[in-house]
PDB file of N, CA and C in Angstrom:
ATOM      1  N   UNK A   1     145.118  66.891  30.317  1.00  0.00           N
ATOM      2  CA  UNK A   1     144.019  66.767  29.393  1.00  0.00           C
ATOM      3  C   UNK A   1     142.791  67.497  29.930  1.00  0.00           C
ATOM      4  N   UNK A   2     143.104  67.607  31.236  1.00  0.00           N
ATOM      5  CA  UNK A   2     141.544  68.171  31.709  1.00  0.00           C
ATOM      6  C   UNK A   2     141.916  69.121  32.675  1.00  0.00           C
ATOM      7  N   UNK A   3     140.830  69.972  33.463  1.00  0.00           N
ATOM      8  CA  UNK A   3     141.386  71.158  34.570  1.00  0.00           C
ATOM      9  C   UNK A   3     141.536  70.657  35.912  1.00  0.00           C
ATOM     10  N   UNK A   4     142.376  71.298  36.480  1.00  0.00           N
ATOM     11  CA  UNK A   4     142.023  71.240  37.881  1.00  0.00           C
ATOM     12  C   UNK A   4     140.738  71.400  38.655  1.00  0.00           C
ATOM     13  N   UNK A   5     140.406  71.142  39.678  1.00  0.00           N
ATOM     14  CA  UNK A   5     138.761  71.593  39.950  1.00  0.00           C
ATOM     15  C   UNK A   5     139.079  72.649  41.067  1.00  0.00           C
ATOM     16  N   UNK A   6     140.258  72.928  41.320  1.00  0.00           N
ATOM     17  CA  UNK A   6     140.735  74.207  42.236  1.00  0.00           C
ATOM     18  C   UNK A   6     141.110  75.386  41.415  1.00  0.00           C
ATOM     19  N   UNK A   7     141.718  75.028  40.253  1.00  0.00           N
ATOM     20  CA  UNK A   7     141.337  75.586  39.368  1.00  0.00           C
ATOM     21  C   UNK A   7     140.458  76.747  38.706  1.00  0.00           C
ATOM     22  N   UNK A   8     139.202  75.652  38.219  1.00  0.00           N
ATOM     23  CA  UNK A   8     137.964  76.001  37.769  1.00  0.00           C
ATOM     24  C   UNK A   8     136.994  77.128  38.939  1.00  0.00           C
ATOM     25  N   UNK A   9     137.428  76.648  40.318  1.00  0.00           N
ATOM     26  CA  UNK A   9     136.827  77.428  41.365  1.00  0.00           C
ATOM     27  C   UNK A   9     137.339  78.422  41.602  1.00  0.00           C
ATOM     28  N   UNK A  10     138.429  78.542  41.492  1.00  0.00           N
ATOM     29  CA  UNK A  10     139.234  80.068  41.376  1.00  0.00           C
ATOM     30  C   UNK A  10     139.133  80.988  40.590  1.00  0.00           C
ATOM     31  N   UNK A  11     138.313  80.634  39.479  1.00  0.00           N
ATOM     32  CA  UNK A  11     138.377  81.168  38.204  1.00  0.00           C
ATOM     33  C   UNK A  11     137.065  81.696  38.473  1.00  0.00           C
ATOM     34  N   UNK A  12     136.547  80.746  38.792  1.00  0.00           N
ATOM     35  CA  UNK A  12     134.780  81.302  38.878  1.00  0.00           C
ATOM     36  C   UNK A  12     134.668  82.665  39.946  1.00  0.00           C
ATOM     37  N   UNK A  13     135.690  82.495  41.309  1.00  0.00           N
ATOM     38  CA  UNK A  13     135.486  83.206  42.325  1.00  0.00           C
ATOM     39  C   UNK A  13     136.212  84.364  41.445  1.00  0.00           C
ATOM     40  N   UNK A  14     136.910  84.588  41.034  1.00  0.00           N
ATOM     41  CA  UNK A  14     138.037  85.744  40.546  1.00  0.00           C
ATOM     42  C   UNK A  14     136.902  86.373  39.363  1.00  0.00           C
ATOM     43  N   UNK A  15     136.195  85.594  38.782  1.00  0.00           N
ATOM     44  CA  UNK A  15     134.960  86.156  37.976  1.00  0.00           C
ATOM     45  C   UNK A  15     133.987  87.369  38.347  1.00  0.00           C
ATOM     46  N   UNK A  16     134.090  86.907  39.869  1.00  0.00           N
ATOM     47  CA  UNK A  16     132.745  87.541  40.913  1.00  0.00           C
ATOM     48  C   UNK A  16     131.835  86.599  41.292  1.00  0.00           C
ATOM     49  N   UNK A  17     131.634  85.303  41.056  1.00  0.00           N
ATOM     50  CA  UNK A  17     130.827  83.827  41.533  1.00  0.00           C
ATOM     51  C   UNK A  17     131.135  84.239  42.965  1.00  0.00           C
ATOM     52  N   UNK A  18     129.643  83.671  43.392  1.00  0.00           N
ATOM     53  CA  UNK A  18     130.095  83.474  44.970  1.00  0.00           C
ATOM     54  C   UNK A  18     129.025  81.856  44.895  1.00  0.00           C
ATOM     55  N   UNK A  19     129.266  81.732  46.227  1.00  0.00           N
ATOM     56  CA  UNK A  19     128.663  79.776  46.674  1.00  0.00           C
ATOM     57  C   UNK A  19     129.051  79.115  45.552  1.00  0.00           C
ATOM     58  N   UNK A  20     130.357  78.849  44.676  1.00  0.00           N
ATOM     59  CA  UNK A  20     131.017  78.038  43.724  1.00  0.00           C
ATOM     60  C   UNK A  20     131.016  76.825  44.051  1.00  0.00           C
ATOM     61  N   UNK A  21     130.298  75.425  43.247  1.00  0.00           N
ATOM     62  CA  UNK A  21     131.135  74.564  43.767  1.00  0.00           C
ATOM     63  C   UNK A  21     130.890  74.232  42.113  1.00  0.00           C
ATOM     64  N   UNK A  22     132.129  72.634  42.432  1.00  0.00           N
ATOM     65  CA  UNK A  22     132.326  71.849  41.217  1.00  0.00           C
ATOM     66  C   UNK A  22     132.327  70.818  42.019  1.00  0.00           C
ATOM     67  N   UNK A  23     131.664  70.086  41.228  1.00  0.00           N
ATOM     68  CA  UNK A  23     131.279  68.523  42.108  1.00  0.00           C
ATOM     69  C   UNK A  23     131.337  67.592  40.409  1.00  0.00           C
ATOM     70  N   UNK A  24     131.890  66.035  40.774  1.00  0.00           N
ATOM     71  CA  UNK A  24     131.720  65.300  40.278  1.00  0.00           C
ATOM     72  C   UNK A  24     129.977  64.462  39.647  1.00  0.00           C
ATOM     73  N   UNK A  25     130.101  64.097  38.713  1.00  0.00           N
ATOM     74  CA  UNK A  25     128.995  63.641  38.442  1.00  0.00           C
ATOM     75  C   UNK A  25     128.949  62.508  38.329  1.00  0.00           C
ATOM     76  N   UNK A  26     129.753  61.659  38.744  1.00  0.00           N
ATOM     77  CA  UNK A  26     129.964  60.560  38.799  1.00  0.00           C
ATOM     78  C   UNK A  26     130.041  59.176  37.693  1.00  0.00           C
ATOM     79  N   UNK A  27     130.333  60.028  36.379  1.00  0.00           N
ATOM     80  CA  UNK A  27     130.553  59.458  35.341  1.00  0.00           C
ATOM     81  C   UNK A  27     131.801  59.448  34.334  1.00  0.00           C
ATOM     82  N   UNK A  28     131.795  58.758  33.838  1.00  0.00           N
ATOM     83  CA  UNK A  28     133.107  59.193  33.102  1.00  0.00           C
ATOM     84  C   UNK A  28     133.092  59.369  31.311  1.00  0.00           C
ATOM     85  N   UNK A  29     133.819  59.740  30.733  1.00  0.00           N
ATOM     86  CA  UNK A  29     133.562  59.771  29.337  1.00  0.00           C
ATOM     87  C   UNK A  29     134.739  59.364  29.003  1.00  0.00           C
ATOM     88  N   UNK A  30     134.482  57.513  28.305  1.00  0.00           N
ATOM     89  CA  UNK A  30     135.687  56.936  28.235  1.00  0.00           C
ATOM     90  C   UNK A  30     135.519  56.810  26.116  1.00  0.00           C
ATOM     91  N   UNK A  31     136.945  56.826  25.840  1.00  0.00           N
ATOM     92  CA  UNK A  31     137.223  56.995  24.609  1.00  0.00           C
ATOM     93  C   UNK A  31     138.539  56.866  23.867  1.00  0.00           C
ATOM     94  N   UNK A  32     138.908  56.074  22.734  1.00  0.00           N
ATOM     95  CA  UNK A  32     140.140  55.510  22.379  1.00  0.00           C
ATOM     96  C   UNK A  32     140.658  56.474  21.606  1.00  0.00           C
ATOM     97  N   UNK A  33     141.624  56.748  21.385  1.00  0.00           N
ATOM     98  CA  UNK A  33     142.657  57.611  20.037  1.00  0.00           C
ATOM     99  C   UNK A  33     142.542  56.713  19.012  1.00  0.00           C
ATOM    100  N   UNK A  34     142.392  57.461  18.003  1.00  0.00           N
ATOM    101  CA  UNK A  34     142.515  57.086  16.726  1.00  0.00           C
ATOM    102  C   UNK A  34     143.806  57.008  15.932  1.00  0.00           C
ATOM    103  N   UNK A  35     144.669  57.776  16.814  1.00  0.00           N
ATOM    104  CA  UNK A  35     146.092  57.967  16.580  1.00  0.00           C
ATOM    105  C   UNK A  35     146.861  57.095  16.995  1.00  0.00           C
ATOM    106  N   UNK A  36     146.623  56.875  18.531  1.00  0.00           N
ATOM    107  CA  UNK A  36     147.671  55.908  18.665  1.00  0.00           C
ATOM    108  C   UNK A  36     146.716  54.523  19.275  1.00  0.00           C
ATOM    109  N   UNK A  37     145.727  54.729  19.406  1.00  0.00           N
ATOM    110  CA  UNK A  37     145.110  53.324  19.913  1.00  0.00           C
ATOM    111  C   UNK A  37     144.766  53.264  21.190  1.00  0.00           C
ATOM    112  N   UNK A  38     145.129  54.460  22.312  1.00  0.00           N
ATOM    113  CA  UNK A  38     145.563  54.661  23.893  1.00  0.00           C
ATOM    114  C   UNK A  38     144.029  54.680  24.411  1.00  0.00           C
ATOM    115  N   UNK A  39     143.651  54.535  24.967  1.00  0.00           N
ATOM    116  CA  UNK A  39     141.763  55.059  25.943  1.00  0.00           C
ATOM    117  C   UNK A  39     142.234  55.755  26.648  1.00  0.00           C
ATOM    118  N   UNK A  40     141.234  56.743  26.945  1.00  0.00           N
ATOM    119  CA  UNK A  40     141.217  58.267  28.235  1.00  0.00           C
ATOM    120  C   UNK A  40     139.657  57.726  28.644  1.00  0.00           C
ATOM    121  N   UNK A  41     140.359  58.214  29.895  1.00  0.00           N
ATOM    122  CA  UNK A  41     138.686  57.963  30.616  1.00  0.00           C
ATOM    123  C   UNK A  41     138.792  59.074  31.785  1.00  0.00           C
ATOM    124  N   UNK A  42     137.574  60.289  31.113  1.00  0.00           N
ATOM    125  CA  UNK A  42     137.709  61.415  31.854  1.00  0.00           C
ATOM    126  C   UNK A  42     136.501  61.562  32.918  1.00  0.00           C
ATOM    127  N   UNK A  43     136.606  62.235  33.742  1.00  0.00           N
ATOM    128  CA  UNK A  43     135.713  62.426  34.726  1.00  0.00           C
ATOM    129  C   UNK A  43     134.710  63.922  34.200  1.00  0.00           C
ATOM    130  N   UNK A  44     133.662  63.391  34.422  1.00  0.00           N
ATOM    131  CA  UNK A  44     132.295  64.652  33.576  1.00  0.00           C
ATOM    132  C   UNK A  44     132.386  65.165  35.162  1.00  0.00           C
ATOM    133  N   UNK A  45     132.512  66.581  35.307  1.00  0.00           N
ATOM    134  CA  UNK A  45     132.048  67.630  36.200  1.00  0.00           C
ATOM    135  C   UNK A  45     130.951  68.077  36.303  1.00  0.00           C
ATOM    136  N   UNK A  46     130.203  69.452  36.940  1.00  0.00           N
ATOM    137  CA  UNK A  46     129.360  70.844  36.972  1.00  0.00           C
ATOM    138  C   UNK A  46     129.929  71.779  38.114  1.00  0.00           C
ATOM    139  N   UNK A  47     129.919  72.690  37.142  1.00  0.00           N
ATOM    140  CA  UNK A  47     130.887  73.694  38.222  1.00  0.00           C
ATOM    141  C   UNK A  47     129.529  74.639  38.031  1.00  0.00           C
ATOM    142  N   UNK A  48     129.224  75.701  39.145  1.00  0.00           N
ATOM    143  CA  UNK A  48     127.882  76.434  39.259  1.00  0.00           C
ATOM    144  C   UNK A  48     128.527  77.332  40.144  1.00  0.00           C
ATOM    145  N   UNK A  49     127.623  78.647  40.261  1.00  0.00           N
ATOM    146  CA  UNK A  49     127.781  79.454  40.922  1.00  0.00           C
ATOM    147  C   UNK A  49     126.596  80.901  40.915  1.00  0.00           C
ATOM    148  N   UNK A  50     126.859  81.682  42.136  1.00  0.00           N
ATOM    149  CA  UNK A  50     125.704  82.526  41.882  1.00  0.00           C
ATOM    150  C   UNK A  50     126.333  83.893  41.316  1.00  0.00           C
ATOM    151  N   UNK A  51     126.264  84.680  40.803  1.00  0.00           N
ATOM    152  CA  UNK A  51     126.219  86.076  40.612  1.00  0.00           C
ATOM    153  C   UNK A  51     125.242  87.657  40.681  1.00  0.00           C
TER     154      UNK A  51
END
């Protein structure tokens, strides 16, 4: 449902980003399906970098 955060940093570096990080924000964004009734509870990121 969501990315890797080794991922996301690879992507950024392969961009041309340099000093990349992705750090947690320590929240989550929790939320039920309407489909089947299930909750996800995802973790909010910030991925940054310089160019």
């Amino acid at each position: 449902m969501g990315f890797d955060r080794s991922d996301i940093k690879a992507w950024f570096s392969e961009a041309g980003f340099k000093n990349v990080k992705v750090d947690c924000v320590g929240e989550t964004c929790d939320s039920t399906s309407t489909c089947g009734g299930e909750a996800a509870s995802i973790n909010i990121f910030i991925a940054s970098g310089e160019k």
